[in-house]
PDB file of N, CA and C in Angstrom:
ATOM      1  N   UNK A   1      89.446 140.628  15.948  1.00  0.00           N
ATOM      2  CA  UNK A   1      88.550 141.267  14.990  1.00  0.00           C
ATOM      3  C   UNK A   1      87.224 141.580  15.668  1.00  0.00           C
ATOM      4  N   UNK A   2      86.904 142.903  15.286  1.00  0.00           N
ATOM      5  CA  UNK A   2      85.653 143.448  15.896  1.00  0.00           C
ATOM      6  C   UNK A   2      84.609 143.765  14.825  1.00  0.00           C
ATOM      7  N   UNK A   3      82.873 143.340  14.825  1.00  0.00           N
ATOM      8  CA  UNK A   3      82.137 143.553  14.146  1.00  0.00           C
ATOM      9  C   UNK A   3      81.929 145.039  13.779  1.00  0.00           C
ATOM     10  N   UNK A   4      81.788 145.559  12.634  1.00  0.00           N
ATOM     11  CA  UNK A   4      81.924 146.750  11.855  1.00  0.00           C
ATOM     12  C   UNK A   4      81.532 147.600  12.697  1.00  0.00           C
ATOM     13  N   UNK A   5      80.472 147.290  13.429  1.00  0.00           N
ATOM     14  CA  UNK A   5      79.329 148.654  14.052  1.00  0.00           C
ATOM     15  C   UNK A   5      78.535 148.906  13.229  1.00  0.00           C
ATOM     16  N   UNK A   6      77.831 148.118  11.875  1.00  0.00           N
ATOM     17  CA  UNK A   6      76.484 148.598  11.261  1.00  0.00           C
ATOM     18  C   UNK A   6      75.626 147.372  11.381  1.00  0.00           C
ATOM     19  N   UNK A   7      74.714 147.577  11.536  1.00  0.00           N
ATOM     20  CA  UNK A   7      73.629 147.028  11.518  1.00  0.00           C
ATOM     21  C   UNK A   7      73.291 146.702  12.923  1.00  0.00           C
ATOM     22  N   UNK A   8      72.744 145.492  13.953  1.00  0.00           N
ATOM     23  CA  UNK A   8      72.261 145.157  14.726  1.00  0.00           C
ATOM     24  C   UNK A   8      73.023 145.388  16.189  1.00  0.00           C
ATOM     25  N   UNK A   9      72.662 146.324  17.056  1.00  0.00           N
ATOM     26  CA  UNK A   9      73.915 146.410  18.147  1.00  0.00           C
ATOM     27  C   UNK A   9      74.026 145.394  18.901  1.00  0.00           C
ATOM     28  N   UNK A  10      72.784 144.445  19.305  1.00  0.00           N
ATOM     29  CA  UNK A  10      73.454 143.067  19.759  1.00  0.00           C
ATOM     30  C   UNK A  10      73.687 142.133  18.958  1.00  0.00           C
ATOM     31  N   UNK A  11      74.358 141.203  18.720  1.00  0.00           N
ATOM     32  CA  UNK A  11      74.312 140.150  18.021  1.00  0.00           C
ATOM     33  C   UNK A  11      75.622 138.934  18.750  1.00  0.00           C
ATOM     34  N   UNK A  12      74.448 137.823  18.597  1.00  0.00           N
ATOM     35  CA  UNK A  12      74.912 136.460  18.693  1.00  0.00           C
ATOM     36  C   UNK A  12      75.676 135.802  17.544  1.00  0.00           C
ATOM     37  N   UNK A  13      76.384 135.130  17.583  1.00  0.00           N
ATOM     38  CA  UNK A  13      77.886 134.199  16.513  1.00  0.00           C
ATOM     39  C   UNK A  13      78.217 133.563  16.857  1.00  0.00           C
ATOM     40  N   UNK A  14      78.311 132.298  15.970  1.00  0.00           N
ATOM     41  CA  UNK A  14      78.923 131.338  16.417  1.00  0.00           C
ATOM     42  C   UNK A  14      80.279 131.259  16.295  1.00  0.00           C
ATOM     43  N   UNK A  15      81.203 132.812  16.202  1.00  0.00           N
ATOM     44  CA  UNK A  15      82.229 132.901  15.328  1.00  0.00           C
ATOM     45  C   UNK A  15      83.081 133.387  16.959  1.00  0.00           C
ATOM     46  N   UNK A  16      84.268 132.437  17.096  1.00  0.00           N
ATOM     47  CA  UNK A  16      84.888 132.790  18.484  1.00  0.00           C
ATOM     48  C   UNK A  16      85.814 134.045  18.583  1.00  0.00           C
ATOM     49  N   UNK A  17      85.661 134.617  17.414  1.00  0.00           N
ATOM     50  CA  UNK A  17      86.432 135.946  17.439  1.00  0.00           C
ATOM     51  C   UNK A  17      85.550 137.566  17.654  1.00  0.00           C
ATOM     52  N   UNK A  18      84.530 136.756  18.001  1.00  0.00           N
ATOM     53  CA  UNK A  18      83.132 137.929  18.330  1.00  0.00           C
ATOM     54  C   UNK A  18      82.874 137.703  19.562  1.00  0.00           C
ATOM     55  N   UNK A  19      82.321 138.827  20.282  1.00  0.00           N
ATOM     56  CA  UNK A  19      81.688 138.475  21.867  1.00  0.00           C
ATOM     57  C   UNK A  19      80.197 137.983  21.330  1.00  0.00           C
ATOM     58  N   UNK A  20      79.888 137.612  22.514  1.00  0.00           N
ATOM     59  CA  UNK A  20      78.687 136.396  22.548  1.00  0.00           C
ATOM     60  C   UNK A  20      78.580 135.284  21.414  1.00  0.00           C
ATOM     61  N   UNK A  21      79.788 134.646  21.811  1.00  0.00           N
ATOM     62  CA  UNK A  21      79.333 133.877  20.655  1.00  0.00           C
ATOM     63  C   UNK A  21      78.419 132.051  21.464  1.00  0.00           C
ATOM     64  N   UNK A  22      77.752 132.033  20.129  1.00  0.00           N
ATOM     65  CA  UNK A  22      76.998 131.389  20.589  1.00  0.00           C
ATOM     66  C   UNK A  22      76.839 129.742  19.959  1.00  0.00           C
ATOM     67  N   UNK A  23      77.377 129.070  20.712  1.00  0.00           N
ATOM     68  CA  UNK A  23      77.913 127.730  20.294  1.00  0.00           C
ATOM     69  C   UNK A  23      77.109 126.279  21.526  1.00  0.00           C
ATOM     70  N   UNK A  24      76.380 125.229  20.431  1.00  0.00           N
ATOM     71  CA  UNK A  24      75.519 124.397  21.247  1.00  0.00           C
ATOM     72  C   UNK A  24      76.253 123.757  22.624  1.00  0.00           C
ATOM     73  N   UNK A  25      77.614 123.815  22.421  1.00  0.00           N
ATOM     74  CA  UNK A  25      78.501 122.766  23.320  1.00  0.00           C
ATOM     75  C   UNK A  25      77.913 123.671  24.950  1.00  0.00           C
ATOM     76  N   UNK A  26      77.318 124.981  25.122  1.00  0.00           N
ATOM     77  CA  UNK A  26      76.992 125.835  25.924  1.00  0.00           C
ATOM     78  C   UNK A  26      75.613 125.112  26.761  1.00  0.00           C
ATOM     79  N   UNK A  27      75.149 124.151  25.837  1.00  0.00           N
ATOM     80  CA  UNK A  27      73.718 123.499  26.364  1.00  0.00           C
ATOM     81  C   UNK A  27      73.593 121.624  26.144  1.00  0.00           C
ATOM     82  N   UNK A  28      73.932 121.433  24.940  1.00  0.00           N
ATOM     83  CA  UNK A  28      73.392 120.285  24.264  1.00  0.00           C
ATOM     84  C   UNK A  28      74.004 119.051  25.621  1.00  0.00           C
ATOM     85  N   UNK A  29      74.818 119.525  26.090  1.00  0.00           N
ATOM     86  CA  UNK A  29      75.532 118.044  26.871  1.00  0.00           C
ATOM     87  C   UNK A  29      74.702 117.966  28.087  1.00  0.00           C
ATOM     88  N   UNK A  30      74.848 119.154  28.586  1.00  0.00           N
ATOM     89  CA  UNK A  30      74.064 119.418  29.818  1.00  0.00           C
ATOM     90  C   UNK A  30      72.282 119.351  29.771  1.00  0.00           C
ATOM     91  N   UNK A  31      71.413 119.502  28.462  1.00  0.00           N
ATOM     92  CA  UNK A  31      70.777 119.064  27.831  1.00  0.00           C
ATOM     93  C   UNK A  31      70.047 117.594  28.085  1.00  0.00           C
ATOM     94  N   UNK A  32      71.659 116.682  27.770  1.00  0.00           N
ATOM     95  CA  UNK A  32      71.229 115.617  27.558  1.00  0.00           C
ATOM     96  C   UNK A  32      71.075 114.795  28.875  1.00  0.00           C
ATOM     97  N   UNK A  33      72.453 115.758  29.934  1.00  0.00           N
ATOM     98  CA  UNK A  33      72.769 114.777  31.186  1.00  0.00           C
ATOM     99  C   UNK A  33      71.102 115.037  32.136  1.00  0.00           C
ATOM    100  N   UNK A  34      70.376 116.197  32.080  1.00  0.00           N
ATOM    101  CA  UNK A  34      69.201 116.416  33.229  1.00  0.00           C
ATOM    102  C   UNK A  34      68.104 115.296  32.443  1.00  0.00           C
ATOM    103  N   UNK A  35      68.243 115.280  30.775  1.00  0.00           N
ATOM    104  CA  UNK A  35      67.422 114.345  30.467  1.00  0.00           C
ATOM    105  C   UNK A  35      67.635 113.255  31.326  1.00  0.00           C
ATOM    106  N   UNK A  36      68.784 112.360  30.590  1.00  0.00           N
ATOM    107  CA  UNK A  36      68.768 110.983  31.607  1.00  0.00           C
ATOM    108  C   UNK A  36      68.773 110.796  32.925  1.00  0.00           C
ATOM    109  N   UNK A  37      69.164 111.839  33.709  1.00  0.00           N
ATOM    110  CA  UNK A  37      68.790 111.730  35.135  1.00  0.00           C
ATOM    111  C   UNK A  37      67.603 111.903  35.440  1.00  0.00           C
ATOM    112  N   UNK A  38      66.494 112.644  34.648  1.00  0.00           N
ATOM    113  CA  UNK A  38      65.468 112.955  34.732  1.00  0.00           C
ATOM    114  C   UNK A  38      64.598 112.204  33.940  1.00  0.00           C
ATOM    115  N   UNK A  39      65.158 110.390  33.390  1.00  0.00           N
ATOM    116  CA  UNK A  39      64.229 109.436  33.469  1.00  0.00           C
ATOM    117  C   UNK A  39      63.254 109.832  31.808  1.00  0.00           C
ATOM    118  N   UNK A  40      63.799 111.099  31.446  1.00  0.00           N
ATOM    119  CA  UNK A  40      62.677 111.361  30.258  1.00  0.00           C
ATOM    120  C   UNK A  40      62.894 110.633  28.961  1.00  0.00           C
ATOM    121  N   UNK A  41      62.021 110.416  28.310  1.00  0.00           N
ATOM    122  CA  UNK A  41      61.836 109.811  27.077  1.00  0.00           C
ATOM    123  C   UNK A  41      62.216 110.602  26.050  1.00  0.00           C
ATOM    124  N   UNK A  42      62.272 111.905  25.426  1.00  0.00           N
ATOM    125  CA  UNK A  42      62.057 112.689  24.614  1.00  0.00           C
ATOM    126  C   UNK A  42      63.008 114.110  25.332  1.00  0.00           C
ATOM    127  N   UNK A  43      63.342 114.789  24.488  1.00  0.00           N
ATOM    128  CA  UNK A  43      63.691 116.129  24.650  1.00  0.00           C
ATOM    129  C   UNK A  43      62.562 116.977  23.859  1.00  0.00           C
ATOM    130  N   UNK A  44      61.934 117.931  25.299  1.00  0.00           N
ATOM    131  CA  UNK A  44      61.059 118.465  24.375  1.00  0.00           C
ATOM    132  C   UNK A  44      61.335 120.073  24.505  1.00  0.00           C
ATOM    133  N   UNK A  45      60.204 120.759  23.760  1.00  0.00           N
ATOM    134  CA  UNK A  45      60.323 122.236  23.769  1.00  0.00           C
ATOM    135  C   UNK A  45      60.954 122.813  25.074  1.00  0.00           C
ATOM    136  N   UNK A  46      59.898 122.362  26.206  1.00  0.00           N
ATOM    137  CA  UNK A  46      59.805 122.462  27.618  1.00  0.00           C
ATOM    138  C   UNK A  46      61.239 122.527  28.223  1.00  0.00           C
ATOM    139  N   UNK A  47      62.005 121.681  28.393  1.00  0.00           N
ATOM    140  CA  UNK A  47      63.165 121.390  28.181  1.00  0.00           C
ATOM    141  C   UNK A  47      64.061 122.073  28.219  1.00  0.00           C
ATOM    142  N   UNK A  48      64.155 122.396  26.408  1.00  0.00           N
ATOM    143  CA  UNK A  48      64.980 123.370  25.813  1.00  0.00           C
ATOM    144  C   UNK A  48      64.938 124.676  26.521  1.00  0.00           C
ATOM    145  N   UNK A  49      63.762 124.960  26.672  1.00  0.00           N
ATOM    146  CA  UNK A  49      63.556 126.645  27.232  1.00  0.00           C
ATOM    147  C   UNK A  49      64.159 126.540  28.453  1.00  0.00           C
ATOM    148  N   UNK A  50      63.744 125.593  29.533  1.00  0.00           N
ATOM    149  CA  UNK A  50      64.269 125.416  30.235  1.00  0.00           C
ATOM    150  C   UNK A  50      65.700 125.630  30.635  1.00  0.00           C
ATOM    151  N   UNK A  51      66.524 125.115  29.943  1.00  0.00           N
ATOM    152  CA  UNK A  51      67.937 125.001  29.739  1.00  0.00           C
ATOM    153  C   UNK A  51      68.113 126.540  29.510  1.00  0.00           C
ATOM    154  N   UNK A  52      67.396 127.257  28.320  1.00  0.00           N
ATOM    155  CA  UNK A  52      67.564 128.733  28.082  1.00  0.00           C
ATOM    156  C   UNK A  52      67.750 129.777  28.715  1.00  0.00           C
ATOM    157  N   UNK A  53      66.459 129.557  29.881  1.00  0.00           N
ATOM    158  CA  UNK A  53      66.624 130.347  31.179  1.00  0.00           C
ATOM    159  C   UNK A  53      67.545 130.171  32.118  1.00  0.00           C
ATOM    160  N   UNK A  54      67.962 128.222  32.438  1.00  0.00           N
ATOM    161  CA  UNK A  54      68.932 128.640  33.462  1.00  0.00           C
ATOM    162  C   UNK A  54      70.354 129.118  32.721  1.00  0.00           C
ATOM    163  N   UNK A  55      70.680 129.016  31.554  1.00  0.00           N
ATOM    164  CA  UNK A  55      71.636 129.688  30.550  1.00  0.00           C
ATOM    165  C   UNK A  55      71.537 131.303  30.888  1.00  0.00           C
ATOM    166  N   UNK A  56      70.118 131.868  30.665  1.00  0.00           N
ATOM    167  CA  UNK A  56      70.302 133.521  30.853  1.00  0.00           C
ATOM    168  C   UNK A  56      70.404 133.706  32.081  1.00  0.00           C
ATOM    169  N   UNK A  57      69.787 133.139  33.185  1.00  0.00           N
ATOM    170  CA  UNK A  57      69.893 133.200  34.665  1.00  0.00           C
ATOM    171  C   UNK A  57      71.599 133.588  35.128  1.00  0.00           C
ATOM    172  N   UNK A  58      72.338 133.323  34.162  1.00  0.00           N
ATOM    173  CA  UNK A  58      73.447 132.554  34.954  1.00  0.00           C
ATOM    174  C   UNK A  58      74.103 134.532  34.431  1.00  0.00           C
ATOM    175  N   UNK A  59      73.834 134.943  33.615  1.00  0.00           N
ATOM    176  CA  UNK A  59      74.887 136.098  33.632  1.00  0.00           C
ATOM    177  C   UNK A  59      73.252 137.346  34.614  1.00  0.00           C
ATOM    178  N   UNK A  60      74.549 137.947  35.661  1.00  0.00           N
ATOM    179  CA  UNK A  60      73.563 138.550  36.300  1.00  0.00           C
ATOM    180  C   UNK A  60      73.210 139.787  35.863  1.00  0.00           C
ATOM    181  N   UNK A  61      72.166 140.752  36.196  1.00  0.00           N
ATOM    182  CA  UNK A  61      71.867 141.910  35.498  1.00  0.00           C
ATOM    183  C   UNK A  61      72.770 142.954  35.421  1.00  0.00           C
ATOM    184  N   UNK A  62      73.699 143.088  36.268  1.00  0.00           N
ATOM    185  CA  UNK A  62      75.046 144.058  36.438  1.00  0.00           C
ATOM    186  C   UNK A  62      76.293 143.794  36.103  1.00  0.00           C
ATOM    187  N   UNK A  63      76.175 142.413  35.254  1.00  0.00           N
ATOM    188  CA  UNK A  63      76.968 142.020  34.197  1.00  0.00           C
ATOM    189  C   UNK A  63      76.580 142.011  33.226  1.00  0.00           C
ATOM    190  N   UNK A  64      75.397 142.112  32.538  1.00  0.00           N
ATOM    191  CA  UNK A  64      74.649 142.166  31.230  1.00  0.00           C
ATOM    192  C   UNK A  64      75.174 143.580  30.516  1.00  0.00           C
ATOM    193  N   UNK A  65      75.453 142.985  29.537  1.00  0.00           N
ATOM    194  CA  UNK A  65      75.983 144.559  28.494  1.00  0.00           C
ATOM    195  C   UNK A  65      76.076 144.030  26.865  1.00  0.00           C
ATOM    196  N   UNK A  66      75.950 144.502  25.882  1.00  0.00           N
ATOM    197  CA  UNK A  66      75.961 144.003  24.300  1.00  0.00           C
ATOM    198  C   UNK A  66      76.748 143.455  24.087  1.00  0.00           C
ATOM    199  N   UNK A  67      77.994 143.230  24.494  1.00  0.00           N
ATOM    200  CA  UNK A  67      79.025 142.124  24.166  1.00  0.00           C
ATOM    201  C   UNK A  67      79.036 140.826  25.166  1.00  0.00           C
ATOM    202  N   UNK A  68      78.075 141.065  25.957  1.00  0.00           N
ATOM    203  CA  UNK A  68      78.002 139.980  27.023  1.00  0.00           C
ATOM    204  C   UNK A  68      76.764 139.693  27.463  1.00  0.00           C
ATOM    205  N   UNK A  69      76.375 138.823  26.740  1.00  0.00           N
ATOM    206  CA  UNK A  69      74.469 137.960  26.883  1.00  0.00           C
ATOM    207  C   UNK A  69      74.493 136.985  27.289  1.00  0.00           C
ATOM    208  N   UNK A  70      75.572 136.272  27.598  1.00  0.00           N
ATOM    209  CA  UNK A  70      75.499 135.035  27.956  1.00  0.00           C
ATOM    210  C   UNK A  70      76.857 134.250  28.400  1.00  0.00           C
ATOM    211  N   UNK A  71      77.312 133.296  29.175  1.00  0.00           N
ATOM    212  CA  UNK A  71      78.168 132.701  29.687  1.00  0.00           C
ATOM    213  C   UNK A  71      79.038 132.337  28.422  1.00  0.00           C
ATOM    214  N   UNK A  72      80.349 132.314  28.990  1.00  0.00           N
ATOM    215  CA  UNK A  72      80.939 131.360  28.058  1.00  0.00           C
ATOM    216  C   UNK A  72      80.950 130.498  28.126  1.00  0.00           C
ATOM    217  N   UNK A  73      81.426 129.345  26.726  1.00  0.00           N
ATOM    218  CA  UNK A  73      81.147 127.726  26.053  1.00  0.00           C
ATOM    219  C   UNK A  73      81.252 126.898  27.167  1.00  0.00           C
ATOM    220  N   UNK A  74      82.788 127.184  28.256  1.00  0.00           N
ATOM    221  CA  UNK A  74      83.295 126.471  29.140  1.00  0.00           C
ATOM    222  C   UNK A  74      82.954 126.850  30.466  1.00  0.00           C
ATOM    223  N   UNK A  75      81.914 127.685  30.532  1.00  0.00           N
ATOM    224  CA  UNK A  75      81.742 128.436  32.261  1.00  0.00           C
ATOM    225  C   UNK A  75      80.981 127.357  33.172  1.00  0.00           C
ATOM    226  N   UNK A  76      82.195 127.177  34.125  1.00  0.00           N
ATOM    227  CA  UNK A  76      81.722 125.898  34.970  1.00  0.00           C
ATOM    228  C   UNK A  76      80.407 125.313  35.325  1.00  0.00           C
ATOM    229  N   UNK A  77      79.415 126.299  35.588  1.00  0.00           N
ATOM    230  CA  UNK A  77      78.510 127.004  36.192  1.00  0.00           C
ATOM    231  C   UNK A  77      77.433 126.290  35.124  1.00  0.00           C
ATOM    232  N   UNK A  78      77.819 126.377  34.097  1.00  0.00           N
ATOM    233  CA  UNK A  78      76.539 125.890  33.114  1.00  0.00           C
ATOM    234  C   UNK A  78      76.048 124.189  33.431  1.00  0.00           C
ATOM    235  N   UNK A  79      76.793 123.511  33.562  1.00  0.00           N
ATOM    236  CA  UNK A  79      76.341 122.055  33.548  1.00  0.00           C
ATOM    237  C   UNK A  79      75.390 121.884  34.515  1.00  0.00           C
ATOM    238  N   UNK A  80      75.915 122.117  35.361  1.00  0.00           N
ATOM    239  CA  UNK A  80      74.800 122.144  36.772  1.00  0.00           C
ATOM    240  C   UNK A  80      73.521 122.714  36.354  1.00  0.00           C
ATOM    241  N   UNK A  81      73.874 124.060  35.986  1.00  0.00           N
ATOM    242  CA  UNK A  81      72.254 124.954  36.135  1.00  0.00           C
ATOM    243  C   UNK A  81      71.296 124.277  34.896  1.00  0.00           C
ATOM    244  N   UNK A  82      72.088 123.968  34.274  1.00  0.00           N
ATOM    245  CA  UNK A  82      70.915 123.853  32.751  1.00  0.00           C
ATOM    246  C   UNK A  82      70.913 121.923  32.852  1.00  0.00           C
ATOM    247  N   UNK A  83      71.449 121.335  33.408  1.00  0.00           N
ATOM    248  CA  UNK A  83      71.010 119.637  33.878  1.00  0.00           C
ATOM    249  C   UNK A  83      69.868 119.807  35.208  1.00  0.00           C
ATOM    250  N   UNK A  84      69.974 120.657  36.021  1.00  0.00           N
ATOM    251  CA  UNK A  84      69.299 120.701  36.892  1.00  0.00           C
ATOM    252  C   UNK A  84      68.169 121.506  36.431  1.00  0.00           C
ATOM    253  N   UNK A  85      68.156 122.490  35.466  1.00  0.00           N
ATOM    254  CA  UNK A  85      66.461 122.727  34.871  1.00  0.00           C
ATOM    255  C   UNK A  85      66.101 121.789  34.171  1.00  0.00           C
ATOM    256  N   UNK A  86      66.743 121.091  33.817  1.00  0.00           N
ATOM    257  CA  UNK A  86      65.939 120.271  32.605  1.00  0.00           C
ATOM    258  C   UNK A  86      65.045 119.319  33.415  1.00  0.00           C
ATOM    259  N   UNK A  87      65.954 118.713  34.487  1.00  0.00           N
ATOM    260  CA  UNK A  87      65.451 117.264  35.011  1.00  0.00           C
ATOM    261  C   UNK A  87      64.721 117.988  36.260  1.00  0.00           C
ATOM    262  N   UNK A  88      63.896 119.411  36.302  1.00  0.00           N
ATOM    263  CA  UNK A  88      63.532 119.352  37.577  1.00  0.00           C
ATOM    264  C   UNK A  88      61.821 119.014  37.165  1.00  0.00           C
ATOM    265  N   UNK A  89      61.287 118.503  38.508  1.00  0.00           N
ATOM    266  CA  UNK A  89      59.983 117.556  37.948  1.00  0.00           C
ATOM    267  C   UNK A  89      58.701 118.012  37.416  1.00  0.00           C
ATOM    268  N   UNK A  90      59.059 119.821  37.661  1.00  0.00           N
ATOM    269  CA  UNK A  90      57.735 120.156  36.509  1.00  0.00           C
ATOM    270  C   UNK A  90      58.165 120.070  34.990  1.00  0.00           C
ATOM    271  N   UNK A  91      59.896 120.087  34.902  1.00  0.00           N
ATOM    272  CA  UNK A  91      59.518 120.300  33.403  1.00  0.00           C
ATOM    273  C   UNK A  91      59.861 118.863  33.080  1.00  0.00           C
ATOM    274  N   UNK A  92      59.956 117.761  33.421  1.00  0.00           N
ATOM    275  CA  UNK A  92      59.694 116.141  33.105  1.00  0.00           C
ATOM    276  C   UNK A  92      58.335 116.108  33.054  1.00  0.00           C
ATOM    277  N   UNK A  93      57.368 117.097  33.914  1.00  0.00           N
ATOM    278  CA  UNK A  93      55.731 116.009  34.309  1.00  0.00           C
ATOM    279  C   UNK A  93      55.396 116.690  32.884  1.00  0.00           C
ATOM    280  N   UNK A  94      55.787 117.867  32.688  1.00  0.00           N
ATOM    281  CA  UNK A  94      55.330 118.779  31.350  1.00  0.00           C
ATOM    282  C   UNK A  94      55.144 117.704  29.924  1.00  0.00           C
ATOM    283  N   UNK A  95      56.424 117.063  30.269  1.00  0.00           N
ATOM    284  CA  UNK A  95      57.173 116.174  29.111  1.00  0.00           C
ATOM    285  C   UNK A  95      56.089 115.035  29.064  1.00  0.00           C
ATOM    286  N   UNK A  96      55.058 114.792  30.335  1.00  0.00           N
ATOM    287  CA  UNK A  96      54.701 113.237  30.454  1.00  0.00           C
ATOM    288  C   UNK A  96      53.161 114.206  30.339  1.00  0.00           C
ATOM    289  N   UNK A  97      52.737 115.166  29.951  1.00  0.00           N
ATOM    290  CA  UNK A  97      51.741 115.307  30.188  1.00  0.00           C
ATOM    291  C   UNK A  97      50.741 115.559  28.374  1.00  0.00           C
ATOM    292  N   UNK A  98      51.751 115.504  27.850  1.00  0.00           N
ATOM    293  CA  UNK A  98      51.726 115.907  26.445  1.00  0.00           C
ATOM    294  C   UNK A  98      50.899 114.485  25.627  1.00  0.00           C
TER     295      UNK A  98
END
């Protein structure tokens, strides 16, 4: 099943029968693993964004197109990039500076 074609030409879903869909299992684990390696107390804004960018980082610009904004749920590639932004030490000192 394909979205109608009215209204918004990109759009995010958490619905797996749509492209880009957009489901936490994509961040929240990997999230949590740069936290604890990265010693932090709190999950903060900092963090999150963090995780966001190395999430958009990861699809490159000559793969970017409206049905494709972002990696899929299971793309190997995510754990690493978005544990390793979280826990890298500006965005922990960010976390300790608050």
């Amino acid at each position: 099943m394909r979205p109608s074609g009215r209204g918004a030409r990109i759009v995010g879903t958490g619905r797996s029968d749509f492209p880009n869909q957009i489901n936490n299992v994509v961040a929240f684990p990997s999230i949590f693993k740069g936290a604890l390696e990265g010693r932090a107390r709190r999950i903060t804004e900092e963090m999150q964004l963090a995780a966001a960018g190395a999430i958009a980082g990861l699809v490159a610009d000559s793969e970017l197109r409206d049905d494709h904004i972002m990696p899929e749920a299971f793309d190997p590639r995510v754990a690493e990039a978005v544990s390793r932004a979280v826990k890298a030490p500006e965005t922990i000192l960010g976390l300790e500076n608050r």
